[in-house]
PDB file of N, CA and C in Angstrom:
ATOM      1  N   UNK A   1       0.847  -1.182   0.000  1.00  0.00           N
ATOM      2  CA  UNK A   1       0.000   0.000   0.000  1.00  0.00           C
ATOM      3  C   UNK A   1       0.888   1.240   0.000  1.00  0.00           C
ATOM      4  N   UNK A   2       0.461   2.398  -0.857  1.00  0.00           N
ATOM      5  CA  UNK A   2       1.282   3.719  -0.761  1.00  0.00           C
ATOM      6  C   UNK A   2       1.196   4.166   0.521  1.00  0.00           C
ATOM      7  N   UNK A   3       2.372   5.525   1.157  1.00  0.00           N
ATOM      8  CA  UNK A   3       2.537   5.532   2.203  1.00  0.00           C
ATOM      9  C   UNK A   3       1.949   7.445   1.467  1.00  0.00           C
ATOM     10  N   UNK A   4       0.706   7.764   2.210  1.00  0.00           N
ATOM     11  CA  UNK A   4       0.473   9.301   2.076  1.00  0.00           C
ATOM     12  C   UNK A   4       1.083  10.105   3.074  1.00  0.00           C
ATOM     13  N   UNK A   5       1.643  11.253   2.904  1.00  0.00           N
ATOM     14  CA  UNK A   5       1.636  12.271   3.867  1.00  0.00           C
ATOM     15  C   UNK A   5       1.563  13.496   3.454  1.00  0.00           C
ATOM     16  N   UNK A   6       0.569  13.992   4.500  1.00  0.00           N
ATOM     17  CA  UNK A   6       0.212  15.673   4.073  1.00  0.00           C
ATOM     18  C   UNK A   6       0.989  16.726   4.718  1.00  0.00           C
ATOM     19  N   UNK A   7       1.156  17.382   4.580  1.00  0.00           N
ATOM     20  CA  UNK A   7       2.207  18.749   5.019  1.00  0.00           C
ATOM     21  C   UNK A   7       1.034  19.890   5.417  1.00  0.00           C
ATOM     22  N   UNK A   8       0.757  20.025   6.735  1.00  0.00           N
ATOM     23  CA  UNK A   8      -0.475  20.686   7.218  1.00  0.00           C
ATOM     24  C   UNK A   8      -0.293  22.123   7.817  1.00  0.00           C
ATOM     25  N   UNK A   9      -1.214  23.097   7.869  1.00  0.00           N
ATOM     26  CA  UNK A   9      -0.876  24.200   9.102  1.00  0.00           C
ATOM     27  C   UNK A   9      -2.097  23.709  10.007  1.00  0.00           C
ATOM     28  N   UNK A  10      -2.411  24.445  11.003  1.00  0.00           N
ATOM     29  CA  UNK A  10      -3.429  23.982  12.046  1.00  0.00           C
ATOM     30  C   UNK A  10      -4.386  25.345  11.586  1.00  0.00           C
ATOM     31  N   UNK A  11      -4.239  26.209  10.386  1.00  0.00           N
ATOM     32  CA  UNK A  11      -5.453  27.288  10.609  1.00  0.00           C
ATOM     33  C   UNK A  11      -5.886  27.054   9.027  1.00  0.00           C
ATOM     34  N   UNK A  12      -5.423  25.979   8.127  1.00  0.00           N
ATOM     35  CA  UNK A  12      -6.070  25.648   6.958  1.00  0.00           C
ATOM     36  C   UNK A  12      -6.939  25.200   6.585  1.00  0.00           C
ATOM     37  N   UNK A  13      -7.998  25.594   6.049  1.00  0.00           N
ATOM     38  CA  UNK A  13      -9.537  25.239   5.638  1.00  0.00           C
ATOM     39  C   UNK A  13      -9.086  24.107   4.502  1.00  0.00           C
ATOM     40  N   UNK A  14      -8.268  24.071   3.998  1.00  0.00           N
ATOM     41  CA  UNK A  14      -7.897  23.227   2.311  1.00  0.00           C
ATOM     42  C   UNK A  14      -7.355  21.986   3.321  1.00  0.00           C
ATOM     43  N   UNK A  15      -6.469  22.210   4.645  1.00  0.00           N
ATOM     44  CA  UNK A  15      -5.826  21.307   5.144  1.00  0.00           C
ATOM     45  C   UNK A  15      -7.087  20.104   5.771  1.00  0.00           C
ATOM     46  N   UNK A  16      -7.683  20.781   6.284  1.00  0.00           N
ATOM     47  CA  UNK A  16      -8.916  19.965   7.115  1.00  0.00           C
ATOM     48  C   UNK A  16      -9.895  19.530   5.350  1.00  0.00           C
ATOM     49  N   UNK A  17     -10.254  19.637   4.679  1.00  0.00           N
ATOM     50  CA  UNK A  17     -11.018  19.625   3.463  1.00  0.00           C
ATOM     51  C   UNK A  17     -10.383  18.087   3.073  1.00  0.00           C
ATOM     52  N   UNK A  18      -8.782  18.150   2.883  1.00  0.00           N
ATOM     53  CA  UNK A  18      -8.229  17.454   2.434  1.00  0.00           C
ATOM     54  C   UNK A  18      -8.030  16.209   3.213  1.00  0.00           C
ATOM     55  N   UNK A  19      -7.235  16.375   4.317  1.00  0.00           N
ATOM     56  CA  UNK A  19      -7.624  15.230   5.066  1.00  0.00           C
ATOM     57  C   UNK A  19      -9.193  14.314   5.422  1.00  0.00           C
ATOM     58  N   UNK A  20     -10.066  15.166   5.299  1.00  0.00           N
ATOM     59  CA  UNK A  20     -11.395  14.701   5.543  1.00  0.00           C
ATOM     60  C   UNK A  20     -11.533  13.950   3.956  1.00  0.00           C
ATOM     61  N   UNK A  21     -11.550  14.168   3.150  1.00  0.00           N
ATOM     62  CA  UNK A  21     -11.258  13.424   1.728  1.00  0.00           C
ATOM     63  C   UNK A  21     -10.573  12.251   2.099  1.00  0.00           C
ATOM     64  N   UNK A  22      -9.547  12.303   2.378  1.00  0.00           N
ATOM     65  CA  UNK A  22      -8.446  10.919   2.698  1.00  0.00           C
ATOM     66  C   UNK A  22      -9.285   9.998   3.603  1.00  0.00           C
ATOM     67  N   UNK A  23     -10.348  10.616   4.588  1.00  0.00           N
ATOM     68  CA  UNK A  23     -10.658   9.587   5.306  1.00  0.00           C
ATOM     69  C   UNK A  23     -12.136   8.986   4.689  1.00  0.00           C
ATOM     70  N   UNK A  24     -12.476  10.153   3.724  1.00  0.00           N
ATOM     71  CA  UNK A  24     -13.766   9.726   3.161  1.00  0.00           C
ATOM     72  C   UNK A  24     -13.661   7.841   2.696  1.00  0.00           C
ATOM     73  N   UNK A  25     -12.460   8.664   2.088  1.00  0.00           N
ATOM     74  CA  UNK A  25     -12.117   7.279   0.972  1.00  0.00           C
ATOM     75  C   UNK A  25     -11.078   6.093   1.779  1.00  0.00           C
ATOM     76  N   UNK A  26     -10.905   6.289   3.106  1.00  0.00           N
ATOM     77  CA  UNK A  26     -10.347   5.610   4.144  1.00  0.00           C
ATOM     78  C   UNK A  26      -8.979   5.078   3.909  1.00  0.00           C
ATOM     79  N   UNK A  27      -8.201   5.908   3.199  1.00  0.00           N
ATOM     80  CA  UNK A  27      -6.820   6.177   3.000  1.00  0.00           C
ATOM     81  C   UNK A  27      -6.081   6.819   4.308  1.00  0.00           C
ATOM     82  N   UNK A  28      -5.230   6.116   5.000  1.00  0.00           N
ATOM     83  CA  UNK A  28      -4.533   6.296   6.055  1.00  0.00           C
ATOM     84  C   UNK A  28      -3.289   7.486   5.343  1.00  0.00           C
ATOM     85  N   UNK A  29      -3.295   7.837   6.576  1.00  0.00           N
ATOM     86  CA  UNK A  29      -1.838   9.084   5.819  1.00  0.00           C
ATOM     87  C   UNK A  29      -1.181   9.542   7.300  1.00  0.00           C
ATOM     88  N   UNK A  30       0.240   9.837   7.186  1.00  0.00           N
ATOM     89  CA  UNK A  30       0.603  10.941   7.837  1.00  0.00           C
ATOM     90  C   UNK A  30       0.209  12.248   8.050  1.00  0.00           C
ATOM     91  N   UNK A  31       0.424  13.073   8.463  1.00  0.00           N
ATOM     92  CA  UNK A  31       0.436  13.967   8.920  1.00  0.00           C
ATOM     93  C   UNK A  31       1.562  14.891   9.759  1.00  0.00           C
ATOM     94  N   UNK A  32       2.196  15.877   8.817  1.00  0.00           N
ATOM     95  CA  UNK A  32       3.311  16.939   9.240  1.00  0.00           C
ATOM     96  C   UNK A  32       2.847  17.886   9.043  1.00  0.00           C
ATOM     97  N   UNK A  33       2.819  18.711  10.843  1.00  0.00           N
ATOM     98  CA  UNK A  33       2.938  19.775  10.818  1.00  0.00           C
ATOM     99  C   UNK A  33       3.537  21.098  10.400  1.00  0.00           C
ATOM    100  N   UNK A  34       3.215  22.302   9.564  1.00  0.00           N
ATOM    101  CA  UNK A  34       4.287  23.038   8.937  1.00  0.00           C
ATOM    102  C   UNK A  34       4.751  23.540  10.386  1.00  0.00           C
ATOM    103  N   UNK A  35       4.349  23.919  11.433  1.00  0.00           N
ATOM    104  CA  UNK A  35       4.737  24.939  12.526  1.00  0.00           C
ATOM    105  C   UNK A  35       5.842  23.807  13.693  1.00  0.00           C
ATOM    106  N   UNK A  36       5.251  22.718  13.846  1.00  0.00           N
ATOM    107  CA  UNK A  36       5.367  21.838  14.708  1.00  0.00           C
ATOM    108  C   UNK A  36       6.466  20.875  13.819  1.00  0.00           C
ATOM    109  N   UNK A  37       6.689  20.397  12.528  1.00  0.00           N
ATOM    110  CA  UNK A  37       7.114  19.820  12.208  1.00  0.00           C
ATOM    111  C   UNK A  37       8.910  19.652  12.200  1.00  0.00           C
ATOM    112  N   UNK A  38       9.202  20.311  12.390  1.00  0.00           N
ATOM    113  CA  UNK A  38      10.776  20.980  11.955  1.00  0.00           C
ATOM    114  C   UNK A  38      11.356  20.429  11.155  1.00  0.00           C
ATOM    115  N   UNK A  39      12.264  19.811  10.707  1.00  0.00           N
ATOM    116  CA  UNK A  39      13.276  18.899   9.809  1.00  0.00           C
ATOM    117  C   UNK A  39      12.745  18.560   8.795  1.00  0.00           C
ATOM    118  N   UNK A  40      11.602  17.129   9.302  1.00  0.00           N
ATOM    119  CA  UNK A  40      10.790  16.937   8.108  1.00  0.00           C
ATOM    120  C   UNK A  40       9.654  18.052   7.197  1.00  0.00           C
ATOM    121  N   UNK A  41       8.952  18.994   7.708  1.00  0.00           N
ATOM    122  CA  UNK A  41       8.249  19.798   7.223  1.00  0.00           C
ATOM    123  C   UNK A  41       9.112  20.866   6.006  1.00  0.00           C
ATOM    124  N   UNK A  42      10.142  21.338   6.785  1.00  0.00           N
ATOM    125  CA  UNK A  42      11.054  22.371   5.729  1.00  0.00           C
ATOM    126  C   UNK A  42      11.391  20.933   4.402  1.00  0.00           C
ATOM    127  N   UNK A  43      11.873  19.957   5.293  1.00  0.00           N
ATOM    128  CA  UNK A  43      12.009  18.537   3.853  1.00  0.00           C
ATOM    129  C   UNK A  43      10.989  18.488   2.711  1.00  0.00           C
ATOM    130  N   UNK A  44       9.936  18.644   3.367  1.00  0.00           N
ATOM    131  CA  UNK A  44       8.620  18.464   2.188  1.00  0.00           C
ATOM    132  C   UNK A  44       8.407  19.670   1.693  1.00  0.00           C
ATOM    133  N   UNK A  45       8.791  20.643   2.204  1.00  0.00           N
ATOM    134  CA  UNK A  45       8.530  22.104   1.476  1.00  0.00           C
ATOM    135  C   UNK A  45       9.651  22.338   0.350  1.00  0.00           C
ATOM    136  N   UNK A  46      10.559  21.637   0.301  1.00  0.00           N
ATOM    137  CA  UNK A  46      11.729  21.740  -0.408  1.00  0.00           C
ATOM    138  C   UNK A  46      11.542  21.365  -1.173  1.00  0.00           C
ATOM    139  N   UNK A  47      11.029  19.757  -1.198  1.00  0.00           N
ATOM    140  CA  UNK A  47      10.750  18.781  -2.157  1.00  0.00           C
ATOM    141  C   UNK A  47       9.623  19.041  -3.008  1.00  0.00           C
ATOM    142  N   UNK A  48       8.477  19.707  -2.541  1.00  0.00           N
ATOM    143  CA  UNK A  48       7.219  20.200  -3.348  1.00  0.00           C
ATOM    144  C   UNK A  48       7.770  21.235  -4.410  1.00  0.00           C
ATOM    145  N   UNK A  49       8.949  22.232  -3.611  1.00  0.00           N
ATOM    146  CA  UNK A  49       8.882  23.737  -4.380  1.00  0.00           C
ATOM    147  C   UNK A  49       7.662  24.387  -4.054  1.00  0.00           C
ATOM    148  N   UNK A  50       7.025  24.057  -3.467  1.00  0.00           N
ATOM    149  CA  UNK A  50       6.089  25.050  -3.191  1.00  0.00           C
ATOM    150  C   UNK A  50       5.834  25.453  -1.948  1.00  0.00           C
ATOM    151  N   UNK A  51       4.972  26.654  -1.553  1.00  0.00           N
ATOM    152  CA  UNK A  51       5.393  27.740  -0.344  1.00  0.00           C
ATOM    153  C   UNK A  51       3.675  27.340   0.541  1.00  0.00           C
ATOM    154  N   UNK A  52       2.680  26.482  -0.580  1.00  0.00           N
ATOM    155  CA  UNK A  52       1.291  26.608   0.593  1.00  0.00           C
ATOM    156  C   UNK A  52       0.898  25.351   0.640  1.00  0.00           C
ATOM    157  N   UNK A  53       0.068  25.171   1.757  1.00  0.00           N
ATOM    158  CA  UNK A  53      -0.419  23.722   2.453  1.00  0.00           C
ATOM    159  C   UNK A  53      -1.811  24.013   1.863  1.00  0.00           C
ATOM    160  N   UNK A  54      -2.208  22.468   1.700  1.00  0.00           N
ATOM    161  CA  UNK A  54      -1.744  21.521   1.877  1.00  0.00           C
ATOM    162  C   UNK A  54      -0.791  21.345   1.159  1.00  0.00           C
ATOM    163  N   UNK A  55       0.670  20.633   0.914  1.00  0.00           N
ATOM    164  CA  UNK A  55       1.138  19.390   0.093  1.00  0.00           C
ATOM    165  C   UNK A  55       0.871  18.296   0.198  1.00  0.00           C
ATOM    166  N   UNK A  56       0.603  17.450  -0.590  1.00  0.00           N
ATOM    167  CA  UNK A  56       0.252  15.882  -0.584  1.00  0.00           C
ATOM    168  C   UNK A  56       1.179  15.346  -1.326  1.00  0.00           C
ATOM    169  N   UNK A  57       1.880  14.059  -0.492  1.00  0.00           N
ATOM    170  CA  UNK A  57       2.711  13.432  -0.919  1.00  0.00           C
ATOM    171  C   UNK A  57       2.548  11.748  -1.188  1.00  0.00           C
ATOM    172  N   UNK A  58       2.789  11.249  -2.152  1.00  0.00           N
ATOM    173  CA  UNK A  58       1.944   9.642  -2.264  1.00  0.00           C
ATOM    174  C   UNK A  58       3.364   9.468  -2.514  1.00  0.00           C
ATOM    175  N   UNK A  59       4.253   7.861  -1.720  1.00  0.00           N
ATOM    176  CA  UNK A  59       5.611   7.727  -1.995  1.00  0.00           C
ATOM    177  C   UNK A  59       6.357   8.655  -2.221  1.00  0.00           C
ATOM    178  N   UNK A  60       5.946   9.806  -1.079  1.00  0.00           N
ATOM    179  CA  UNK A  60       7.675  10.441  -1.627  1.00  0.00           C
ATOM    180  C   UNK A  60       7.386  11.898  -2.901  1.00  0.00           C
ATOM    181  N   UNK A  61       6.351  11.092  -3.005  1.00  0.00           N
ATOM    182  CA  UNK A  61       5.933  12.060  -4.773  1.00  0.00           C
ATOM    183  C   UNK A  61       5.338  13.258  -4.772  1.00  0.00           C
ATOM    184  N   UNK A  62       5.472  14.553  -4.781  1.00  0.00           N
ATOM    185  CA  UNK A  62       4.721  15.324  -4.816  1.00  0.00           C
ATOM    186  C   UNK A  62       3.254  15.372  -5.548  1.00  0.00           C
ATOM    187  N   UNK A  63       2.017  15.461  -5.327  1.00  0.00           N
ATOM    188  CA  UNK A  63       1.078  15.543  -6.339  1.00  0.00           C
ATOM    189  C   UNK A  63      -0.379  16.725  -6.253  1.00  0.00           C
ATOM    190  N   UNK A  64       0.960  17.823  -5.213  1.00  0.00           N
ATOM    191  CA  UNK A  64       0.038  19.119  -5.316  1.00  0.00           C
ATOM    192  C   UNK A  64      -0.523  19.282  -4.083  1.00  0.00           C
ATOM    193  N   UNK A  65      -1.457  19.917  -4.138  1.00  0.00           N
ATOM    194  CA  UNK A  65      -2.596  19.983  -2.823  1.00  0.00           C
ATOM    195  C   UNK A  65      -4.103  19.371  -2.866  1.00  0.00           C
ATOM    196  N   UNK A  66      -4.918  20.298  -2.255  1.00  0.00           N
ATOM    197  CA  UNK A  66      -6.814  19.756  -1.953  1.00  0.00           C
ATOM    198  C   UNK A  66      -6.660  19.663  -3.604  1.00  0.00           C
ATOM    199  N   UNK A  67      -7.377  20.296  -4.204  1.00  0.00           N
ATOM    200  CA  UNK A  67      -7.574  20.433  -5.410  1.00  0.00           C
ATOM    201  C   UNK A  67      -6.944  19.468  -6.405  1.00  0.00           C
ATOM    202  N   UNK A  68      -5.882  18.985  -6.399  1.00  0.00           N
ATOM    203  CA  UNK A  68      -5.173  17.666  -6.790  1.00  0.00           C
ATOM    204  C   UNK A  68      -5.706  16.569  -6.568  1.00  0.00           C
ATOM    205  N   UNK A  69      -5.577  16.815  -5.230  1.00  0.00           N
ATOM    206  CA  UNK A  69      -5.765  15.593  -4.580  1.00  0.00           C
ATOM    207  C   UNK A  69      -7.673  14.975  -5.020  1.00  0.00           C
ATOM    208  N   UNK A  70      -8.639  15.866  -5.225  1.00  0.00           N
ATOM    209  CA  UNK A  70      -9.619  15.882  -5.153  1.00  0.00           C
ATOM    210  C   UNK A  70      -9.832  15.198  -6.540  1.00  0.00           C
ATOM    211  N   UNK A  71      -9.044  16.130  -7.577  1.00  0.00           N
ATOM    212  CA  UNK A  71      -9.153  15.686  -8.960  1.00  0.00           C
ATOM    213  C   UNK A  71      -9.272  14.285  -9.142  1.00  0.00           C
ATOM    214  N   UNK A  72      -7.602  13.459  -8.584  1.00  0.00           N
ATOM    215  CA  UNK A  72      -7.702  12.255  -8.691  1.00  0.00           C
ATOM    216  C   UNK A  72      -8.569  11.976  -7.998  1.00  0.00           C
ATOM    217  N   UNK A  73      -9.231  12.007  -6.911  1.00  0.00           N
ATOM    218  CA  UNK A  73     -10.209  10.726  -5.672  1.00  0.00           C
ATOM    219  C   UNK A  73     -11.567  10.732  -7.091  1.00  0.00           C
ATOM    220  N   UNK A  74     -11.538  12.142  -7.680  1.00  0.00           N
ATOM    221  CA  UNK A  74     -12.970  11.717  -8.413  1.00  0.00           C
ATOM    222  C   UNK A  74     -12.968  11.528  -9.765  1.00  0.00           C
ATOM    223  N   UNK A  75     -11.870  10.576  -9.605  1.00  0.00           N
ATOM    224  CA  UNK A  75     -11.732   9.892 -11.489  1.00  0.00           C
ATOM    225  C   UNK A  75     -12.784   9.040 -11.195  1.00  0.00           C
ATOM    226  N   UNK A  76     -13.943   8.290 -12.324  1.00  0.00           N
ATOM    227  CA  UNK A  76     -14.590   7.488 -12.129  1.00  0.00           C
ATOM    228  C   UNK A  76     -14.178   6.289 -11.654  1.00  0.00           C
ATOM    229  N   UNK A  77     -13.141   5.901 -12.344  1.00  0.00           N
ATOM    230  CA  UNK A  77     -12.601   4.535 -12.089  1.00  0.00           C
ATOM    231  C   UNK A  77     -10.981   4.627 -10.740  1.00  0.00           C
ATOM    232  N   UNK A  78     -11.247   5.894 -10.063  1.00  0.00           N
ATOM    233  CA  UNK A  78     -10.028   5.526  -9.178  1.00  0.00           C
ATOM    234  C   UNK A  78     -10.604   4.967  -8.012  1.00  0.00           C
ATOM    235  N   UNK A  79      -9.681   3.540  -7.357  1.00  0.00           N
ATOM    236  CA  UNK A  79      -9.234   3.107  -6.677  1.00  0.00           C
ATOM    237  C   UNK A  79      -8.082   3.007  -5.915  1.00  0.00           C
ATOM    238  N   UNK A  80      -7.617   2.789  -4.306  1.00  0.00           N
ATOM    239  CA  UNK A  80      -6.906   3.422  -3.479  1.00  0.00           C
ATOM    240  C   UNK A  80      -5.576   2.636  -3.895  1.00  0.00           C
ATOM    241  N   UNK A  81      -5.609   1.111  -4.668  1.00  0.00           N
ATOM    242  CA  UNK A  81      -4.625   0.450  -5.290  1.00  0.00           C
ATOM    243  C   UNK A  81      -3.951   1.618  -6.408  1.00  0.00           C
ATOM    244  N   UNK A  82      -4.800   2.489  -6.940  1.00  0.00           N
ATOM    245  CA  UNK A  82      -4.060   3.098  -7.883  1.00  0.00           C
ATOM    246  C   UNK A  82      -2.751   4.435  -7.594  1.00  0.00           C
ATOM    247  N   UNK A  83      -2.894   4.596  -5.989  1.00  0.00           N
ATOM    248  CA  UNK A  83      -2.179   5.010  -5.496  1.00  0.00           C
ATOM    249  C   UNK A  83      -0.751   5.253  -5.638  1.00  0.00           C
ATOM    250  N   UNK A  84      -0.328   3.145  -5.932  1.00  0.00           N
ATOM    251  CA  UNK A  84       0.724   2.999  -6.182  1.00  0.00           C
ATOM    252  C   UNK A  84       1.489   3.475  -7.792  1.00  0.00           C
ATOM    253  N   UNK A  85       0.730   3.701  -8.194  1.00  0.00           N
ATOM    254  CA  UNK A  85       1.268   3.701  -9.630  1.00  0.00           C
ATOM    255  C   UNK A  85       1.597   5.052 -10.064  1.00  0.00           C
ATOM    256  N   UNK A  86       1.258   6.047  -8.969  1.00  0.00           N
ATOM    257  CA  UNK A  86       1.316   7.509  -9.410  1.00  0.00           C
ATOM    258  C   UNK A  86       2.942   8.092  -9.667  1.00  0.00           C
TER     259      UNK A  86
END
């Protein structure tokens, strides 16, 4: 199974949106704090290139934020196996 993790603040409306998605579809994920996180959080901010939360990461992979993330959950035919292949 892919390993998700989101890159969060605690005052993001997209952050809570997004995670609530992940659990819709009962996809387990991490969770890093941008404020709380230290080491790893600046890590994923590096690795995205980008400066706003959410980031969503599937293996490692960058694949954007809510809005990304949303795109794929509502392909007709996606399933949480397809995770791996991204």
């Amino acid at each position: 199974m892919s390993i998700v993790t989101i890159l969060t603040s605690a005052t993001c409306s997209y952050c809570v949106a997004a995670k609530k998605l992940l659990k819709k579809h009962e996809i387990e994920y991490q969770e890093v704090d941008l404020i709380k996180g230290g080491d790893k959080a600046k890590q994923l901010l590096l690795h995205s290139g980008q400066r706003t939360v959410p980031q969503i990461f599937i293996d490692e992979k960058s694949i954007g934020g809510f809005t990304e993330l949303n795109q794929l959950m509502s392909q007709q035919d996606f399933e949480i196996n397809q995770l791996n292949t991204l």
